[in-house]
C-alpha atoms as a PDB file:
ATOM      1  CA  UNK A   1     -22.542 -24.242 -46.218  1.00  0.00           C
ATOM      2  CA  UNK A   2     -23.836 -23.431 -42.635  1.00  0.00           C
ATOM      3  CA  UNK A   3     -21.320 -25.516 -41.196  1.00  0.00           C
ATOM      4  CA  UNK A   4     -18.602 -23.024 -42.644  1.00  0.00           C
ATOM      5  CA  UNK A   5     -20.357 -20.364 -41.286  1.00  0.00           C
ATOM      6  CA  UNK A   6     -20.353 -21.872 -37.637  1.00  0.00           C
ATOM      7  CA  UNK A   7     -16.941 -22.837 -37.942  1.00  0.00           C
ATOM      8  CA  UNK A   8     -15.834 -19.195 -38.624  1.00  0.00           C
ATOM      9  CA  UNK A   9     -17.864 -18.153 -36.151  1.00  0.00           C
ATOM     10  CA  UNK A  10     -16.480 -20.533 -33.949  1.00  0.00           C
ATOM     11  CA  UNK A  11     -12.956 -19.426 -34.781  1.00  0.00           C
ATOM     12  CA  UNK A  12     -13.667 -15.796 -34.379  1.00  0.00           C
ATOM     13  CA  UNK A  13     -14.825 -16.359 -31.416  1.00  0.00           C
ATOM     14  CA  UNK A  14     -11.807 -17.732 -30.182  1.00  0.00           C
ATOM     15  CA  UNK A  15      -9.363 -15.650 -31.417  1.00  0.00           C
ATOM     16  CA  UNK A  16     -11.049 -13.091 -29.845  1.00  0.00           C
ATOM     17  CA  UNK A  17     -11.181 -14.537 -26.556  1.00  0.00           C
ATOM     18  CA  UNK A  18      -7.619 -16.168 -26.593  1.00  0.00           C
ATOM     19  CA  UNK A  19      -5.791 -13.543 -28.640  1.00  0.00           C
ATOM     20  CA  UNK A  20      -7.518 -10.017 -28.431  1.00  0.00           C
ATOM     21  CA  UNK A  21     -10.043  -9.112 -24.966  1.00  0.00           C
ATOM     22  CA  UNK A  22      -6.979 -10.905 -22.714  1.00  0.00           C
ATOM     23  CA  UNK A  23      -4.462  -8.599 -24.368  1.00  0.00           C
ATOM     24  CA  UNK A  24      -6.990  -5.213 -24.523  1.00  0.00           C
ATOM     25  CA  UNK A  25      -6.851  -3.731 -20.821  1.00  0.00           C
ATOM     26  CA  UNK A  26      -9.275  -0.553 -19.805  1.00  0.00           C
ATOM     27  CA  UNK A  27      -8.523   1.736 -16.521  1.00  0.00           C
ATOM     28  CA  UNK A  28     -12.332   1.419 -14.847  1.00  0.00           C
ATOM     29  CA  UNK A  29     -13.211   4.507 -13.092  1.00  0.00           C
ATOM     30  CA  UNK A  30     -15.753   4.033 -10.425  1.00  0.00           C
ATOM     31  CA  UNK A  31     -17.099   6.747  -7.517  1.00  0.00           C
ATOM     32  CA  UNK A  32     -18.292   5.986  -3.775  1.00  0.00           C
ATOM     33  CA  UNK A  33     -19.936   9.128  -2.752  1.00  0.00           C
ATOM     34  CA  UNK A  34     -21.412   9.991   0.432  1.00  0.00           C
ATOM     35  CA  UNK A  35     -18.920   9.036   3.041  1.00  0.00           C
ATOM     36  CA  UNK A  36     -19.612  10.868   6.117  1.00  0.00           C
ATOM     37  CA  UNK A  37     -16.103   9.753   8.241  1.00  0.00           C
ATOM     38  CA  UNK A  38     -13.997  11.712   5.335  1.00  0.00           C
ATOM     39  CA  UNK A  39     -13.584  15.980   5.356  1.00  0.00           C
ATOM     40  CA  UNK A  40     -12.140  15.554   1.998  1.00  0.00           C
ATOM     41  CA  UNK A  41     -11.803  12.842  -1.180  1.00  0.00           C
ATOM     42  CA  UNK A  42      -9.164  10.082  -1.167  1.00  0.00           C
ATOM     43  CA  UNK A  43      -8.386   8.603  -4.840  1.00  0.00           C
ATOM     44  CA  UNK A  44      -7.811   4.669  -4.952  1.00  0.00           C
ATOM     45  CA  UNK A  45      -5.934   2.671  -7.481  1.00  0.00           C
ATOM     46  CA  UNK A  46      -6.991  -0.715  -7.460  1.00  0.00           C
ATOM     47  CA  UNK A  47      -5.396  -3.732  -8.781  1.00  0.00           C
ATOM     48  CA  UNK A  48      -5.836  -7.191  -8.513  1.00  0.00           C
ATOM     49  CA  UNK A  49      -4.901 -10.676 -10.212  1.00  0.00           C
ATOM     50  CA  UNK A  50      -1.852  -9.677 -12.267  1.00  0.00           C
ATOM     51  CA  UNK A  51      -0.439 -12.957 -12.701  1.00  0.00           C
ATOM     52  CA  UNK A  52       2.728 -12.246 -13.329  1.00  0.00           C
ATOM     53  CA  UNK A  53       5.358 -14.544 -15.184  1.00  0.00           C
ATOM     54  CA  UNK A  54       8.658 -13.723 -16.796  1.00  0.00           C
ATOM     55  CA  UNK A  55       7.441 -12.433 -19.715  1.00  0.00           C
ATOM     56  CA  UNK A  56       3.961 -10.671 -19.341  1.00  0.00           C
ATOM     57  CA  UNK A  57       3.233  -9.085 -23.308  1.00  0.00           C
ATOM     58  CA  UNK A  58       0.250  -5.816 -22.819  1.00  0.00           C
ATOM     59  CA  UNK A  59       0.895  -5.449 -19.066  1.00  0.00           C
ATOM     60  CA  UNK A  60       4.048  -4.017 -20.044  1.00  0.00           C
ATOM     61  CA  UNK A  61       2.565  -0.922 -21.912  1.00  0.00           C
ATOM     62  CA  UNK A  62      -0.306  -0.981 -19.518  1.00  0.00           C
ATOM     63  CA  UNK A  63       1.761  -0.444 -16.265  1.00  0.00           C
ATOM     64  CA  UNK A  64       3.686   2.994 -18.537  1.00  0.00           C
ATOM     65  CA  UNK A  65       0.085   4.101 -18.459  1.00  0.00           C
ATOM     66  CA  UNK A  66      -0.142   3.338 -15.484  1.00  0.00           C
ATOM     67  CA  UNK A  67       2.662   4.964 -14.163  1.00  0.00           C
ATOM     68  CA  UNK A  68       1.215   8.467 -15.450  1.00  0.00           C
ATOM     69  CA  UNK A  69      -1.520   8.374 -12.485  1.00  0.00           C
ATOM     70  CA  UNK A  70      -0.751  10.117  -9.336  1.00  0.00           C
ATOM     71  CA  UNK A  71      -3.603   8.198  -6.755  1.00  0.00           C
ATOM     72  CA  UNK A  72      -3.609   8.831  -3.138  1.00  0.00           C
ATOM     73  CA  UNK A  73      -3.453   4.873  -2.224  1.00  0.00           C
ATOM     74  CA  UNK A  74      -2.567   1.648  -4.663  1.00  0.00           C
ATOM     75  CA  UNK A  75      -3.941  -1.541  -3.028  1.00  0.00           C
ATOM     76  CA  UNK A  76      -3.481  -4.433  -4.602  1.00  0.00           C
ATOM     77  CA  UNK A  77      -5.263  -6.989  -3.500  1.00  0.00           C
ATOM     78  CA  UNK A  78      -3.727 -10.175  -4.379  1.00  0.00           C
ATOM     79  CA  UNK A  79      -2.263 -13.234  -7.056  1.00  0.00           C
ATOM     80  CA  UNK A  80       0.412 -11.004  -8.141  1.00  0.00           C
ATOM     81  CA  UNK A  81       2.530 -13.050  -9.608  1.00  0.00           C
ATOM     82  CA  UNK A  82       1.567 -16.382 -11.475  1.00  0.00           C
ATOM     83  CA  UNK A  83       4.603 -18.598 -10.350  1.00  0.00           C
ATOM     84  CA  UNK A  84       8.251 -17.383  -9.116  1.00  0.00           C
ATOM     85  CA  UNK A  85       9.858 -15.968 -12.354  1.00  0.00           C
ATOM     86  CA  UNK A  86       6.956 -13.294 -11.941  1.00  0.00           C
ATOM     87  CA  UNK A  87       9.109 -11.589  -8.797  1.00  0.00           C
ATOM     88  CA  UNK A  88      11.110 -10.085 -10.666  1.00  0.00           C
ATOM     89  CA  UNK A  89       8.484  -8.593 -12.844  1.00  0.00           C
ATOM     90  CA  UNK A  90       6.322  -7.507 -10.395  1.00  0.00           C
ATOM     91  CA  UNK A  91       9.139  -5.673  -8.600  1.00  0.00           C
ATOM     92  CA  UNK A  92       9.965  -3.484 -11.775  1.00  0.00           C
ATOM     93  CA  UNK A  93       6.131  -2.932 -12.450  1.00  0.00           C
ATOM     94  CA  UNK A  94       5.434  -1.634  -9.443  1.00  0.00           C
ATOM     95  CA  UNK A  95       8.191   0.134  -8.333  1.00  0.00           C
ATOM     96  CA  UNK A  96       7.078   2.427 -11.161  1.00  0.00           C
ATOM     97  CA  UNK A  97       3.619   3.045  -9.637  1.00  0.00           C
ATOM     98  CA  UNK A  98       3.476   6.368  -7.467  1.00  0.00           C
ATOM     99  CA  UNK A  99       0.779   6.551  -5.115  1.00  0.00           C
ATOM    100  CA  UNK A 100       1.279   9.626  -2.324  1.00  0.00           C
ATOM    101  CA  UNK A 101       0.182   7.468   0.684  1.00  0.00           C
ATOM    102  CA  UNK A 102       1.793   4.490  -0.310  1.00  0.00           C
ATOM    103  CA  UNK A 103       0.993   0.622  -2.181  1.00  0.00           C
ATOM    104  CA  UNK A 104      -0.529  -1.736  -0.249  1.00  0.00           C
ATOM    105  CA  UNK A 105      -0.433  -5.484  -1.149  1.00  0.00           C
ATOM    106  CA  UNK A 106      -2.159  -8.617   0.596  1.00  0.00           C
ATOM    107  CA  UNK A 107      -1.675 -12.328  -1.187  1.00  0.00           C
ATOM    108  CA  UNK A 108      -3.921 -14.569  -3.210  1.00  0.00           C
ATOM    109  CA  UNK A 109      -3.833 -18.270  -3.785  1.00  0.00           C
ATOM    110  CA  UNK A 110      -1.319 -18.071  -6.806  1.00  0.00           C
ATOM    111  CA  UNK A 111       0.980 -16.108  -4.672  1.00  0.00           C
ATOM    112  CA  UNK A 112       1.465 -19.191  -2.718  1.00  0.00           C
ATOM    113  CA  UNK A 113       0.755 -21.601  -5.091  1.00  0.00           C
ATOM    114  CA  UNK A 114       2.831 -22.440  -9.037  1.00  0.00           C
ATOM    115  CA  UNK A 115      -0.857 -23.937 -10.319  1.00  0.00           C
ATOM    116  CA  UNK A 116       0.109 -26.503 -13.081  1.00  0.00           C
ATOM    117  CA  UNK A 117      -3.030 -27.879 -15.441  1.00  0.00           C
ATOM    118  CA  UNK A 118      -2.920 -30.837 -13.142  1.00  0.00           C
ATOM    119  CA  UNK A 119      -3.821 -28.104 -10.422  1.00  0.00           C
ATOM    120  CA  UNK A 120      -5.977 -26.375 -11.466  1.00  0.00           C
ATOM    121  CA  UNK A 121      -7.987 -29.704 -12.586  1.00  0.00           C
ATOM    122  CA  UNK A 122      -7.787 -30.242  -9.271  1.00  0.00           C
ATOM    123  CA  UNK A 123      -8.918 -27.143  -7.894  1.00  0.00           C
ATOM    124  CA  UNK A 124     -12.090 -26.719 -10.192  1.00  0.00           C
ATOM    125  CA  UNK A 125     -13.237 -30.561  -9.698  1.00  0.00           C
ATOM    126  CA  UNK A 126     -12.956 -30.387  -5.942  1.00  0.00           C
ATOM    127  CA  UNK A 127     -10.315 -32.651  -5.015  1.00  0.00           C
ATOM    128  CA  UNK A 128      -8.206 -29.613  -3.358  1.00  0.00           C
ATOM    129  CA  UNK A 129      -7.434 -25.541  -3.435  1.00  0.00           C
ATOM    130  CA  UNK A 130      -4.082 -26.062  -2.638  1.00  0.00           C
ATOM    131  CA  UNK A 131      -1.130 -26.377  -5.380  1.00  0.00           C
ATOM    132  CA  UNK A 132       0.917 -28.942  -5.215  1.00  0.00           C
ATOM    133  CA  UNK A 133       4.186 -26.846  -6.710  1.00  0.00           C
ATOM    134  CA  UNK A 134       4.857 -23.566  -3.933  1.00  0.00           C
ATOM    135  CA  UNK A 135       6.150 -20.649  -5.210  1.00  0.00           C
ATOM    136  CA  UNK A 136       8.948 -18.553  -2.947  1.00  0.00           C
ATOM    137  CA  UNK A 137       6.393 -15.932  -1.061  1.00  0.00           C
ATOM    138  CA  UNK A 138       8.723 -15.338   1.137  1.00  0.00           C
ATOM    139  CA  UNK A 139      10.861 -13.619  -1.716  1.00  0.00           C
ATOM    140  CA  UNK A 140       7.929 -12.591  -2.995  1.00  0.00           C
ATOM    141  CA  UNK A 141       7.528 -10.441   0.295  1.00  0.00           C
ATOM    142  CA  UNK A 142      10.748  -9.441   0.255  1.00  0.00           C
ATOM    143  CA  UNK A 143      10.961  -7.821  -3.020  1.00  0.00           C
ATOM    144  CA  UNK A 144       7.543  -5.836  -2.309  1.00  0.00           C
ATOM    145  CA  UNK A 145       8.845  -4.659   0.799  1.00  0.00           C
ATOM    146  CA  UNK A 146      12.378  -4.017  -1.336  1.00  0.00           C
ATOM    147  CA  UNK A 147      10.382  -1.158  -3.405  1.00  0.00           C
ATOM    148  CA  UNK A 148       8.164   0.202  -0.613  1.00  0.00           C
ATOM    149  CA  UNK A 149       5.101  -1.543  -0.840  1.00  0.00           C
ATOM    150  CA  UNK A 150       3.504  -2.493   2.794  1.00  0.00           C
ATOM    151  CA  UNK A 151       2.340  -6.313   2.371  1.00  0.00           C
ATOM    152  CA  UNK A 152      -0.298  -6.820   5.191  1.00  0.00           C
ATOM    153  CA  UNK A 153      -0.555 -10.135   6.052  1.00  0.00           C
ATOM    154  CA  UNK A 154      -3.864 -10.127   8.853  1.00  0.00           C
ATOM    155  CA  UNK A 155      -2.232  -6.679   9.954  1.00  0.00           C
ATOM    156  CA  UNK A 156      -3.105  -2.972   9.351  1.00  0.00           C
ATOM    157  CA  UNK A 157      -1.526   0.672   8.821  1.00  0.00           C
ATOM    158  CA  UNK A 158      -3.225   3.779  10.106  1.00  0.00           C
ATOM    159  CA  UNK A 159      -2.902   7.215   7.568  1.00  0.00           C
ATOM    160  CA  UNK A 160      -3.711   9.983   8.056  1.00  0.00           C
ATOM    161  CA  UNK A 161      -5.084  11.296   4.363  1.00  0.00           C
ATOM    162  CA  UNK A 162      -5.320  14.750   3.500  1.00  0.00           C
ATOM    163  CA  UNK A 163      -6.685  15.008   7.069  1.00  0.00           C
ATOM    164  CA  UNK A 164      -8.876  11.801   6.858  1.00  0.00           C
ATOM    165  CA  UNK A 165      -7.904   9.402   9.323  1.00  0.00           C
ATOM    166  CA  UNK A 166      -7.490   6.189   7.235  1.00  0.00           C
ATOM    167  CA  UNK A 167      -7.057   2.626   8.503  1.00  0.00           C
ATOM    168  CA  UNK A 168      -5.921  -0.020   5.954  1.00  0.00           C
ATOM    169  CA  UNK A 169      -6.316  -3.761   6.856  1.00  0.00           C
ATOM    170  CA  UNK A 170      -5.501  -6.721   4.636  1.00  0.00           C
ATOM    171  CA  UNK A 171      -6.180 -10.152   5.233  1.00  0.00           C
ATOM    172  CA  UNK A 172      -4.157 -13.622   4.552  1.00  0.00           C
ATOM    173  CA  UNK A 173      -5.731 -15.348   1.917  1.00  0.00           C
ATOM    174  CA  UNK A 174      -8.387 -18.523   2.939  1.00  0.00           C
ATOM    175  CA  UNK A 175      -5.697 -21.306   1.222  1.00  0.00           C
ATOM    176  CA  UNK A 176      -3.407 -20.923   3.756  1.00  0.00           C
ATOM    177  CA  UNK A 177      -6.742 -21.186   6.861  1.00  0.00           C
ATOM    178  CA  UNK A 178      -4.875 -19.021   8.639  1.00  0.00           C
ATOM    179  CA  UNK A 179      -7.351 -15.691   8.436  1.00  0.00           C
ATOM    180  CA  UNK A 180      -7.837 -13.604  11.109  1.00  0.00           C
ATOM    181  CA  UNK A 181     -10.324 -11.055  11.310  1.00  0.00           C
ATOM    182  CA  UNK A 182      -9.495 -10.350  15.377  1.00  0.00           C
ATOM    183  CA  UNK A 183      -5.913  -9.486  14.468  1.00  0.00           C
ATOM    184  CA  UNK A 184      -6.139  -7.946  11.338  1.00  0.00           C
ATOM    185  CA  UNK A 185      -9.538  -5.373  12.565  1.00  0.00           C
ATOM    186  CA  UNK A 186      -8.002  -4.778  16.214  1.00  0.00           C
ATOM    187  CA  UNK A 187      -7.068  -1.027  15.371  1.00  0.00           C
ATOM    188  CA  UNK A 188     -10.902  -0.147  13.295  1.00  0.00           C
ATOM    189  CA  UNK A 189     -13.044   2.720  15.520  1.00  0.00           C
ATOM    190  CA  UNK A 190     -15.850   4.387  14.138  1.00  0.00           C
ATOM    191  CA  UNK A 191     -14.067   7.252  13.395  1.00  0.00           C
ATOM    192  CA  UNK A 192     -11.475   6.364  10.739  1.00  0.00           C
ATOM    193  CA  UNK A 193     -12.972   5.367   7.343  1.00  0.00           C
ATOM    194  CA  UNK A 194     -11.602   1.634   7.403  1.00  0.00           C
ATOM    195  CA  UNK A 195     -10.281   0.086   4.479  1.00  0.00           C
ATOM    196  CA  UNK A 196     -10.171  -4.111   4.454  1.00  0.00           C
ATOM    197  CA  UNK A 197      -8.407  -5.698   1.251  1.00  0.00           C
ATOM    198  CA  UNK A 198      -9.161  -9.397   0.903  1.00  0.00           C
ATOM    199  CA  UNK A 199      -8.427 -11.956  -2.149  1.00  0.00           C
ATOM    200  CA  UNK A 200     -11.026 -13.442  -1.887  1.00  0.00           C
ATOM    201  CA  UNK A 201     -14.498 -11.662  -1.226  1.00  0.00           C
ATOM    202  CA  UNK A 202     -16.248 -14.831   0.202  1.00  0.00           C
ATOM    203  CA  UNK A 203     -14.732 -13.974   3.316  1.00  0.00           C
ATOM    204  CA  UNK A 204     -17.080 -11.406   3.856  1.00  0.00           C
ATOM    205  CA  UNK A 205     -19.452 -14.246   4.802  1.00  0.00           C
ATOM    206  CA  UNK A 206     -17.817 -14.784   7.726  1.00  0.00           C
ATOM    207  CA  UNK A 207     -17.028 -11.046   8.602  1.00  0.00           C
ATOM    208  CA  UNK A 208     -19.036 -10.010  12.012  1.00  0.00           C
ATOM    209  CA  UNK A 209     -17.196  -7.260  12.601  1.00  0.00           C
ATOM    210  CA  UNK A 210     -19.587  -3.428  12.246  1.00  0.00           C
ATOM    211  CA  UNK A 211     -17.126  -0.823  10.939  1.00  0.00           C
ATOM    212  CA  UNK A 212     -15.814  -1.829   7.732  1.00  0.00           C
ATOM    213  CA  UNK A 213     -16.694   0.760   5.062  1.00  0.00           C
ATOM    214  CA  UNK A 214     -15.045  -0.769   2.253  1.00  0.00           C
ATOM    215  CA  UNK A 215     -13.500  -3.787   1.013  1.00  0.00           C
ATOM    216  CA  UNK A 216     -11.369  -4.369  -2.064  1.00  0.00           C
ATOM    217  CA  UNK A 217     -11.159  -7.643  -3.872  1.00  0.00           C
ATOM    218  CA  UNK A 218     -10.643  -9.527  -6.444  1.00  0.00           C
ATOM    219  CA  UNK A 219      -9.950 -13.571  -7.252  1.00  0.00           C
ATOM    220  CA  UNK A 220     -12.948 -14.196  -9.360  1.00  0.00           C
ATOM    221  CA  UNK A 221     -11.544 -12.393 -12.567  1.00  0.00           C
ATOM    222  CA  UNK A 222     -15.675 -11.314 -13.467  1.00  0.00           C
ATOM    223  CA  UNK A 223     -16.599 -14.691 -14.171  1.00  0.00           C
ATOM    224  CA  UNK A 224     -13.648 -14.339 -16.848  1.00  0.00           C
ATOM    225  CA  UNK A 225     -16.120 -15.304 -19.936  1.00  0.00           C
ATOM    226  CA  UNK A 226     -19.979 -13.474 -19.320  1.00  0.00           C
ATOM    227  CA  UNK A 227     -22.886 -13.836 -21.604  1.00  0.00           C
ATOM    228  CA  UNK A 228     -24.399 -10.095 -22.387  1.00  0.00           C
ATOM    229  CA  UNK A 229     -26.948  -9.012 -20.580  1.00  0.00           C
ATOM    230  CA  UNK A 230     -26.654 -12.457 -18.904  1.00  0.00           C
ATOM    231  CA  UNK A 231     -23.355 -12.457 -16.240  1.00  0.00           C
ATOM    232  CA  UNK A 232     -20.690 -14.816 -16.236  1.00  0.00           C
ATOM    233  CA  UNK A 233     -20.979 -18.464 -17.446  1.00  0.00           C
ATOM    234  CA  UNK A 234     -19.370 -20.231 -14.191  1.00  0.00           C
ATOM    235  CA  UNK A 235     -18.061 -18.496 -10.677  1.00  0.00           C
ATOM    236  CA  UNK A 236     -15.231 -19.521  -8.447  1.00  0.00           C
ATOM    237  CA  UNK A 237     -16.883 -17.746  -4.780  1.00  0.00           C
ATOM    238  CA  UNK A 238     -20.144 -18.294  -3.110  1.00  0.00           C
ATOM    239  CA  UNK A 239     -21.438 -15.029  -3.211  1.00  0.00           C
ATOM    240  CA  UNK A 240     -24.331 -14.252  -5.506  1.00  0.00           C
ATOM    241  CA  UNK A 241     -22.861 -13.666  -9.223  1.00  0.00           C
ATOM    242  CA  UNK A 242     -23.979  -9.871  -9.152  1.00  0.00           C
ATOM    243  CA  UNK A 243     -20.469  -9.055  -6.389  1.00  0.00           C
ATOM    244  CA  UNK A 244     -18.817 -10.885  -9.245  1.00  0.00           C
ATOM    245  CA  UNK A 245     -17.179  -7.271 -10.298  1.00  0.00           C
ATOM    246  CA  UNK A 246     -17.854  -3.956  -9.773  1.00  0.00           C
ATOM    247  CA  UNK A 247     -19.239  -1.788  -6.542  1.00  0.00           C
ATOM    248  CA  UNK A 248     -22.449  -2.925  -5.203  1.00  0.00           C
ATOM    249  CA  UNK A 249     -23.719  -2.797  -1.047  1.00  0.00           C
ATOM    250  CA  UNK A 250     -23.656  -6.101   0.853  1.00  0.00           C
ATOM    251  CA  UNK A 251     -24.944  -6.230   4.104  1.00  0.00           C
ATOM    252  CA  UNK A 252     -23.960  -2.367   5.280  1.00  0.00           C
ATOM    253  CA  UNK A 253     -20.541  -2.525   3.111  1.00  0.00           C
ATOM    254  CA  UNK A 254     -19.711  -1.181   0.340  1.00  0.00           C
ATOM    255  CA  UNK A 255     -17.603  -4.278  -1.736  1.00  0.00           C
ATOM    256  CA  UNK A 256     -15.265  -3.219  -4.759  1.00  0.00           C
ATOM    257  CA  UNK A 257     -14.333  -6.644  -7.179  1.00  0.00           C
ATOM    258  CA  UNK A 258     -11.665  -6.290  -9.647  1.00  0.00           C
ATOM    259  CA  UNK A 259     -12.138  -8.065 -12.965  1.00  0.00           C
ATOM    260  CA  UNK A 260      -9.114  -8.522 -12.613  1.00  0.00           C
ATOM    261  CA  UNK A 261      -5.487  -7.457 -14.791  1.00  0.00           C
ATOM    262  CA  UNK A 262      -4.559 -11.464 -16.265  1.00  0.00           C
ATOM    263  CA  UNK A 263      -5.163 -14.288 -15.960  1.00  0.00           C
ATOM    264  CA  UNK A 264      -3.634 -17.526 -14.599  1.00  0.00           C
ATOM    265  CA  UNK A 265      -1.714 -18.919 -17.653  1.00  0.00           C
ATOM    266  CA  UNK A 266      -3.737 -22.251 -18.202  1.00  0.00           C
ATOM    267  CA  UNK A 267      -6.759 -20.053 -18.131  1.00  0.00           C
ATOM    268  CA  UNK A 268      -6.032 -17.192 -20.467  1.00  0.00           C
ATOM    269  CA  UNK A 269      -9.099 -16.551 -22.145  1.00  0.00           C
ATOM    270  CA  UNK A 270     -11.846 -13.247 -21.618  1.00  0.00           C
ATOM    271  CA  UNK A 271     -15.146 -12.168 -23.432  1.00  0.00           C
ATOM    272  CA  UNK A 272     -17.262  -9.770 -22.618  1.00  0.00           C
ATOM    273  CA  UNK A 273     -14.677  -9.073 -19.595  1.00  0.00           C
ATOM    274  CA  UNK A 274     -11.496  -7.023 -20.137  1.00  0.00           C
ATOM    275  CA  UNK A 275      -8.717  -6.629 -18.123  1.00  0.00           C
ATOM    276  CA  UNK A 276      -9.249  -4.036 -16.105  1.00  0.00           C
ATOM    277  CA  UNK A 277      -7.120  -1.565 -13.151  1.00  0.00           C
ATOM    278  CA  UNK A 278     -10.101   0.123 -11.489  1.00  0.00           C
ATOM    279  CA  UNK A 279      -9.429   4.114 -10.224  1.00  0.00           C
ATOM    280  CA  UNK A 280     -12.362   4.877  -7.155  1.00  0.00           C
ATOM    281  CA  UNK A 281     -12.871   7.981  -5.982  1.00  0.00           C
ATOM    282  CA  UNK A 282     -14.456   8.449  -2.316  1.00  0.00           C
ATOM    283  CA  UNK A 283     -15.924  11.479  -1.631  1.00  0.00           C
ATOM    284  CA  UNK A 284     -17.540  12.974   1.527  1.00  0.00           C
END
């Protein structure tokens, strides 16, 4: 009789993980007080690892709700789309964000890459990052650019926000090698309250630049499946699992990880780790 008993726990368990926590999205509000460089507060909407396809179920509903916020900034900070029939959705989703300074979007590894299962056996044994299927980024960019969005590829944009003067830098993404920190920082000073989005936050291991207040990022999804009161069971980044998710101080910098909004679709399931689109206020 046990046996039954595991077995429907087992099952529970899965349907749960598979069929419920992917499909049960929460808006995370998080503050960063204490900012000296800003006169007044700046609102952030953050979102990261979409992974959109064709067809993309909750997101849907959760993008309407979405919709209904009013932030200062949307960054979004990378693996957008899932393979190329995603374009298309991501251009309707996002078009139908408002932000009043603008959405901001740098690219992740599934940007560039269509992962198949072969792929992403690949990419989690060790025998290569890279896809071997591309997807079109290059219409990718195009249709971001289409609905206003400013994709910052090792560039930046300087705001000025609510009379905060507000740089904005986003990285290329470390599959393509082609990062570059010179470039993408070259505008920073110590008086604007500098903004750097990377995909990847392991990148901040090889960051030697002084001046960045905060960084947005995403790619690790939380650890996707976490044990309570434990963490996550496995980790795709080299940083210590606690800058899995969430706000924390690393070396002088404040780091914000996104759990993440999906998942890549040979990887769908969650527990203990919902979706998530993560609102930050920054106060003075």
């Amino acid at each position: 009789m046990n046996w039954y008993w595991i077995a429907a726990f087992i099952l529970c368990l899965a349907c749960w993980s598979f069929l419920v926590e992917p499909n049960w999205p929460r808006l995370r509000r998080v503050s960063l007080r204490g900012q000296r460089k800003l006169v007044h507060p700046i609102s952030i909407l953050h979102l990261s690892d979409i992974h959109l396809v064709g067809t993309s179920g909750f997101k849907h509903y959760f993008f309407q709700e979405l919709s209904m916020l009013n932030p200062d900034l949307i960054v979004v900070t990378g693996d957008v789309i899932d393979h190329d029939s995603g374009i298309e959705t991501a251009r309707k989703y996002l078009s139908g964000l408002r932000a009043r300074y603008g959405t901001y979007v740098i690219l992740g590894n599934h940007d560039y890459y269509d992962y198949h299962i072969i792929d992403n056996i690949r990419y989690y044994t060790g025998f290569g990052k890279k896809g071997l299927h591309e997807n079109d980024v290059h219409r990718f960019v195009q249709a971001m650019n289409g609905i206003g969005a400013h994709v910052l590829v090792n560039d930046s944009v300087e705001l000025k926000i609510h009379g905060n003067p507000v740089l904005i830098c986003g990285t290329d993404d470390p599959i393509t090698r082609k990062i570059d920190f010179e470039r993408t920082l070259r505008r920073m000073t110590a008086k604007t309250f500098n903004i750097l989005l990377m995909h990847q936050l392991d990148g901040v291991l090889k960051l030697s630049h002084k001046g960045v207040d905060l960084i947005c990022s995403g790619h690790t999804h939380g650890g996707q499946l976490r044990i309570p009161f434990v963490g996550p069971l496995w980790r795709d980044s080299k940083m210590p699992r606690r800058y899995l998710d969430g706000l924390h101080l690393y070396k002088g910098i404040h780091v914000l990880v996104s759990r993440g909004m999906g998942a890549g679709r040979h990887l769908i399931p969650r527990f203990a780790c919902r979706p998530e689109a993560i609102w930050l206020d920054v106060t003075p």
